[in-house]
Protein backbone atom coordinates (compact mmCIF):
# COMPACT_ATOMS: atom_id res chain seq x y z
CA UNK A 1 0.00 0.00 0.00
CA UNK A 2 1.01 3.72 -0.91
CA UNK A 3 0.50 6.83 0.93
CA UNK A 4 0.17 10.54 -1.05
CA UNK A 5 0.84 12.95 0.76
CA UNK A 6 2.12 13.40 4.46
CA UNK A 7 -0.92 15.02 6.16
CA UNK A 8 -2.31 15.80 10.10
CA UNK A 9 -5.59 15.47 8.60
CA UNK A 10 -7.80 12.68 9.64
CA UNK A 11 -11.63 11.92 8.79
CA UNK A 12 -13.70 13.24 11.22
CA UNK A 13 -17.37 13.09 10.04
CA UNK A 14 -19.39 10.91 7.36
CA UNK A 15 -22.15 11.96 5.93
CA UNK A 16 -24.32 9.59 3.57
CA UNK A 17 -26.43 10.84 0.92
CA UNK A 18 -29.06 9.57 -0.03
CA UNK A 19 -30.15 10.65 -3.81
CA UNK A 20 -33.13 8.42 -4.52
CA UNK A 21 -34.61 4.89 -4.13
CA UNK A 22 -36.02 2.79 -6.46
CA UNK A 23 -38.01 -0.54 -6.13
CA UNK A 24 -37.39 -3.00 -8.80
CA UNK A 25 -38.75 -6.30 -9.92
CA UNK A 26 -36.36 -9.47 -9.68
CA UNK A 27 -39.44 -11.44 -10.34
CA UNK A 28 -43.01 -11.52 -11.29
CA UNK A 29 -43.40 -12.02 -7.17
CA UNK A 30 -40.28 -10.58 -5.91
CA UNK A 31 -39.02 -6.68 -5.39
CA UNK A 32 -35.61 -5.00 -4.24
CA UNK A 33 -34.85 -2.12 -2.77
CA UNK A 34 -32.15 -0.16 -4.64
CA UNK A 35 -30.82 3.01 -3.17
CA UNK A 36 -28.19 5.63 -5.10
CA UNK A 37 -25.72 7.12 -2.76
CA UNK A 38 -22.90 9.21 -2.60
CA UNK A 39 -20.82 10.50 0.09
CA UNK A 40 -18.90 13.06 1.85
CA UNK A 41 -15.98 13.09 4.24
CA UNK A 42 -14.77 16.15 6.60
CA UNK A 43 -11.60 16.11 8.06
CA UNK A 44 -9.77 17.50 11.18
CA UNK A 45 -8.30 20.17 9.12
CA UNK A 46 -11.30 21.47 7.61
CA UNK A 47 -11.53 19.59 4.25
CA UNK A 48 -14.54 18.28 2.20
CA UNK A 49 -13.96 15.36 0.45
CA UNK A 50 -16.93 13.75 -1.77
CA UNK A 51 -17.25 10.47 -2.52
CA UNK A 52 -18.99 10.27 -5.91
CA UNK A 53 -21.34 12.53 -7.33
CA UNK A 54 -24.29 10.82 -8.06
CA UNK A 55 -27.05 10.31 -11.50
CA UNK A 56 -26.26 12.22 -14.12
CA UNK A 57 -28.97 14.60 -14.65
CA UNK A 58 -29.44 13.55 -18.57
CA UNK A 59 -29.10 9.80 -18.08
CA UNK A 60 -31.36 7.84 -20.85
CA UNK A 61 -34.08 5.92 -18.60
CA UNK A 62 -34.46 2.59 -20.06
CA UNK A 63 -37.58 1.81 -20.85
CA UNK A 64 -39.62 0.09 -18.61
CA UNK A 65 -37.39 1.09 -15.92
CA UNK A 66 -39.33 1.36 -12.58
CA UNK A 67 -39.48 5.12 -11.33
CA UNK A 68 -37.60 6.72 -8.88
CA UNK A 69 -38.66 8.12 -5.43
CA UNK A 70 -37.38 10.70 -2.99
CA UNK A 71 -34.83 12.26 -5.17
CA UNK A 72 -32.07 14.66 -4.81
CA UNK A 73 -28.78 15.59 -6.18
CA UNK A 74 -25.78 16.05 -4.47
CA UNK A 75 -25.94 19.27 -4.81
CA UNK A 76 -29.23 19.51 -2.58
CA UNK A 77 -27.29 17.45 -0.28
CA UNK A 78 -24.40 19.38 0.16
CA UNK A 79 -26.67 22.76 0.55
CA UNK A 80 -28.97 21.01 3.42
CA UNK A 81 -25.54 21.56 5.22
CA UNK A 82 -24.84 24.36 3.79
CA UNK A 83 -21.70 23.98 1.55
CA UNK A 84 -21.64 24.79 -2.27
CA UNK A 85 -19.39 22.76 -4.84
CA UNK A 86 -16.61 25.28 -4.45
CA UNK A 87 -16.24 23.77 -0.48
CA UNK A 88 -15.53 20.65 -2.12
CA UNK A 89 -11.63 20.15 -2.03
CA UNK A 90 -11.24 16.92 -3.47
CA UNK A 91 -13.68 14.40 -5.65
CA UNK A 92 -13.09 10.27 -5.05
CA UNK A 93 -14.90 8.79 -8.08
CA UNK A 94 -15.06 5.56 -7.44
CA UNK A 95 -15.73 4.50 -11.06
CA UNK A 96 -16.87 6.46 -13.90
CA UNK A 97 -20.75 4.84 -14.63
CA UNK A 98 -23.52 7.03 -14.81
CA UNK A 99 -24.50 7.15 -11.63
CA UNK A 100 -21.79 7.77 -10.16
CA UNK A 101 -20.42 11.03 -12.19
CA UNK A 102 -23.15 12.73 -13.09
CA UNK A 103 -22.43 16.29 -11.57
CA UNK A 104 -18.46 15.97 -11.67
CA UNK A 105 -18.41 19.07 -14.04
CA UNK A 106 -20.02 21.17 -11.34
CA UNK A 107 -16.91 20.74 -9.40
CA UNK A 108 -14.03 22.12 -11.50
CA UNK A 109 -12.03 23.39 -9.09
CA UNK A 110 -11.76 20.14 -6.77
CA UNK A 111 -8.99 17.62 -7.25
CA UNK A 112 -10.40 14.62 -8.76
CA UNK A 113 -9.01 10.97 -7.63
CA UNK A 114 -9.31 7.80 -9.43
CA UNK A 115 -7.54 4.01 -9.61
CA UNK A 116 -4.75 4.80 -12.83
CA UNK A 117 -6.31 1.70 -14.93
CA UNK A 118 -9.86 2.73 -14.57
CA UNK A 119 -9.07 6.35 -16.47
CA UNK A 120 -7.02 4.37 -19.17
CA UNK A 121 -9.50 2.25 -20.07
CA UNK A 122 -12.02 5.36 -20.09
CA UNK A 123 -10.43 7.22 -22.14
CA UNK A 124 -9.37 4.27 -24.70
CA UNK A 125 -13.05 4.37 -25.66
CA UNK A 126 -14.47 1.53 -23.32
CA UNK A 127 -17.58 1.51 -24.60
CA UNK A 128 -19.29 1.54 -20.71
CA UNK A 129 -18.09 5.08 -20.57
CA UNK A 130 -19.21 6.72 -23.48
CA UNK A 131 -22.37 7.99 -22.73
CA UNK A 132 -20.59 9.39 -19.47
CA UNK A 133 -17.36 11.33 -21.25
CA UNK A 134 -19.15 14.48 -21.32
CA UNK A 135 -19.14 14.38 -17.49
CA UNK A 136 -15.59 13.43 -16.55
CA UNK A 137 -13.73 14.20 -19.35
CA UNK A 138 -13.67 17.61 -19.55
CA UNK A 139 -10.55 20.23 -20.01
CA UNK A 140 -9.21 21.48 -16.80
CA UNK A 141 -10.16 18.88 -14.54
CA UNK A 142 -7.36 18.22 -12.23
CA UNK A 143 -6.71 14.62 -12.10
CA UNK A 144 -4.73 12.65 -9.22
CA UNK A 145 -4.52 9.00 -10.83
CA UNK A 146 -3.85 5.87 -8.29
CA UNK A 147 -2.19 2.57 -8.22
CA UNK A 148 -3.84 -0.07 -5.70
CA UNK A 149 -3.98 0.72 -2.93
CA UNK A 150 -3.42 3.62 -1.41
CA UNK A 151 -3.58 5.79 1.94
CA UNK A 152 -5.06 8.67 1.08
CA UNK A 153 -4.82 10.76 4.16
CA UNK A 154 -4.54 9.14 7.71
CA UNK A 155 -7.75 7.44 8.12
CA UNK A 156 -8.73 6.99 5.00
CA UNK A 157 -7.85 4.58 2.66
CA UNK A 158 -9.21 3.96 -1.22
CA UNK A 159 -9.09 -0.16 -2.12
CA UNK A 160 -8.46 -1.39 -5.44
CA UNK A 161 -11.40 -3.38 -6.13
CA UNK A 162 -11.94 -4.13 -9.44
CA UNK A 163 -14.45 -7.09 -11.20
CA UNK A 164 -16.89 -4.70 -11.23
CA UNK A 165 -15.09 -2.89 -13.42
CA UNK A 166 -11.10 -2.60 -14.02
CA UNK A 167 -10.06 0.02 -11.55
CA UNK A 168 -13.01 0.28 -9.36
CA UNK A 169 -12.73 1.45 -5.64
CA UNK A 170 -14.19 1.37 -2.72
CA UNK A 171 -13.08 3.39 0.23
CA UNK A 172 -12.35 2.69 4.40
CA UNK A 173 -12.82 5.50 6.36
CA UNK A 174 -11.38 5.20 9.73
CA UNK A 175 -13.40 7.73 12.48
CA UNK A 176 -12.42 8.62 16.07
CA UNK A 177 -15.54 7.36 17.47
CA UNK A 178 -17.48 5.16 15.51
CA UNK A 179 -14.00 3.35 14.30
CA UNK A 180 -13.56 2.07 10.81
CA UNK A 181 -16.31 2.23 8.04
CA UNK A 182 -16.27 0.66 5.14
CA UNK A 183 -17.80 1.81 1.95
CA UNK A 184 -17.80 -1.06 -0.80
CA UNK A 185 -19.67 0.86 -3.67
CA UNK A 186 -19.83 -1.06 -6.44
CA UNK A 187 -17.48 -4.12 -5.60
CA UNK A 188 -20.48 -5.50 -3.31
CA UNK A 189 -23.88 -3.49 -4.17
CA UNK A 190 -26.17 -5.83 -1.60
CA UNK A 191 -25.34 -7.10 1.53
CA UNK A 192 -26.58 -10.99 0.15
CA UNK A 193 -23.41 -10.75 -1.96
CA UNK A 194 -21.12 -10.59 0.50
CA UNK A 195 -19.44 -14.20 0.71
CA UNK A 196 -16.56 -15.57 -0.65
CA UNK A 197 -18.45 -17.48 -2.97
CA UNK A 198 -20.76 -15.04 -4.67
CA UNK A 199 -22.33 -14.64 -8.12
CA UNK A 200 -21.30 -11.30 -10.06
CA UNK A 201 -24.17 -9.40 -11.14
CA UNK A 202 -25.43 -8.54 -14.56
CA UNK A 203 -23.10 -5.54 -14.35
CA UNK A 204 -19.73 -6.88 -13.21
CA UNK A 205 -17.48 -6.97 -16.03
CA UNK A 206 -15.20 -10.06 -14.89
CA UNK A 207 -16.50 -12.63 -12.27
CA UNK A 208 -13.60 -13.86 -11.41
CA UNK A 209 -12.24 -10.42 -9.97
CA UNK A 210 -15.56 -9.90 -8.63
CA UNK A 211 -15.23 -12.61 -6.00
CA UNK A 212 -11.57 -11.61 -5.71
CA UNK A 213 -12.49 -8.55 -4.51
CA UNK A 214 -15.42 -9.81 -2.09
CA UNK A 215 -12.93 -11.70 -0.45
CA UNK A 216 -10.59 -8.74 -0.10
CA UNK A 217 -12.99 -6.58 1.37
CA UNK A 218 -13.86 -9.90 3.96
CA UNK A 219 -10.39 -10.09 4.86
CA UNK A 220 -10.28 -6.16 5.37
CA UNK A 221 -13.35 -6.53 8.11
CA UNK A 222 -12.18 -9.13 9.59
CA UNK A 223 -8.55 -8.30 10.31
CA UNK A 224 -9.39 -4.06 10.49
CA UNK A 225 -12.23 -4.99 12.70
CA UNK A 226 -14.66 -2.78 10.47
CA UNK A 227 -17.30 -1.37 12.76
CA UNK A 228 -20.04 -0.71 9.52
CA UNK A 229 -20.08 -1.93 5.92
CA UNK A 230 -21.84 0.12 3.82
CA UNK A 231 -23.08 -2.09 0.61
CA UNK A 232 -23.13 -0.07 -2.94
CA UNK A 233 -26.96 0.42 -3.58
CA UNK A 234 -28.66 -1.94 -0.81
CA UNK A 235 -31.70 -0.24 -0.11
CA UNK A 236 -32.79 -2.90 2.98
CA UNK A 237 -29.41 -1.89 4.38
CA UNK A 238 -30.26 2.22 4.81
CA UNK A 239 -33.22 2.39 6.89
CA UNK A 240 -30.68 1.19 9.63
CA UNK A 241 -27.97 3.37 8.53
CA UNK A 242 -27.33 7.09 9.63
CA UNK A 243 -28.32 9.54 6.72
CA UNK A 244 -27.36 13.26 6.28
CA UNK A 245 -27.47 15.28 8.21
CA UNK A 246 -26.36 12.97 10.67
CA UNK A 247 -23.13 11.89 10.55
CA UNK A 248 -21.00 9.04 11.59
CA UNK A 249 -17.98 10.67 13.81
């Protein structure tokens, strides 16, 4: 593992946002509950650090695609605690799909972070990423590119977890009180899928890194003793959870 930058800085609040939920249909008889998140960080020091950015505003809805409820952007989020996108010091994508990039543009000032391979492939033309260019792509953008993993301040720590796709990360947050939480974002999206043995979804790119990563992200709660794991879009999971604007400290 890597470390950035030498820093005093440590996490001291999470917030998670909460930008919609959705109920979809497995089966003729059976729903889920799918929620889209993002997140924010603040430090000791006085930084904001966001953790995605949520739906892009002109995604194409597929057809047939249930509707959403409850929904926000990040930037109603960040204003219910009353911060504007130039607060926002640094931007983790953790992957560059559509709903999770979707208002980058709106902070062009921030440093943005991402896992080296996953902006290579991007910008090589991976098809996934197309219809997503216009929001990450963009001149001027200040771009701090990773490789594995890596400590990105005390306390806070972005995993190479691809499968999902190459270069995907999820992020462990480390917090004076409520210890370490884990954020798996994409890598594990429902808390069912969270064994050693799991099936990759429709959307993981390459099974067999898939349950690589699961079992990463096992080993890292079990031998970090990971108070809270946050699943990517888990809608059961956030009733229970804290939402903005509480905060985990």
């Amino acid at each position: 593992m890597t470390t950035t930058r030498p820093s005093a800085a440590a996490p001291k609040k999470l917030y998670l946002f909460q930008l919609s939920a959705t109920t979809v249909p497995i089966t003729p008889d059976r729903t889920i509950e799918m929620i889209l998140p993002c997140y924010l960080v603040q430090t000791s020091d006085s930084r904001n650090i966001l953790i995605d950015t949520g739906m892009a505003p002109d995604f194409p809805r597929p057809a047939g695609f249930p509707p959403s409820r409850d929904v926000s952007t990040v930037l109603d989020q960040l204003a219910r605690l009353n911060l504007r996108p130039a607060d926002i010091d640094t931007v983790i994508c953790t992957h560059f799909d559509v709903d999770h990039i979707g208002f980058n543009e709106y902070f062009s000032h921030a440093e943005f972070v991402v896992q080296r391979e996953h902006f290579a492939i991007a910008r090589d033309g991976h098809p996934r990423f197309a219809s997503t260019r216009a929001h990450w792509d963009r001149p001027g953008l200040r771009w701090h590119l990773l490789d594995g993993d890596t400590e990105f301040l005390p306390g806070l720590t972005l995993l190479e977890t691809s499968g999902h796709v190459a270069g995907h990360q999820s992020v462990l947050v480390r917090l004076p009180q409520c210890g370490n939480i884990l954020l798996a974002i994409d890598a594990v999206m429902m808390q069912s899928q969270f064994t050693p043995d799991r099936k990759p979804g429709p959307k993981d790119d390459d099974a067999e890194k898939t349950r690589a990563s699961t079992s990463k992200l096992l080993e890292i709660v079990k031998n970090e003793n990971v108070a809270l794991t946050v699943f990517g879009h888990d809608g059961a999971q956030w009733p229970h959870l804290k939402r903005s604007p509480d905060c985990y400290i």
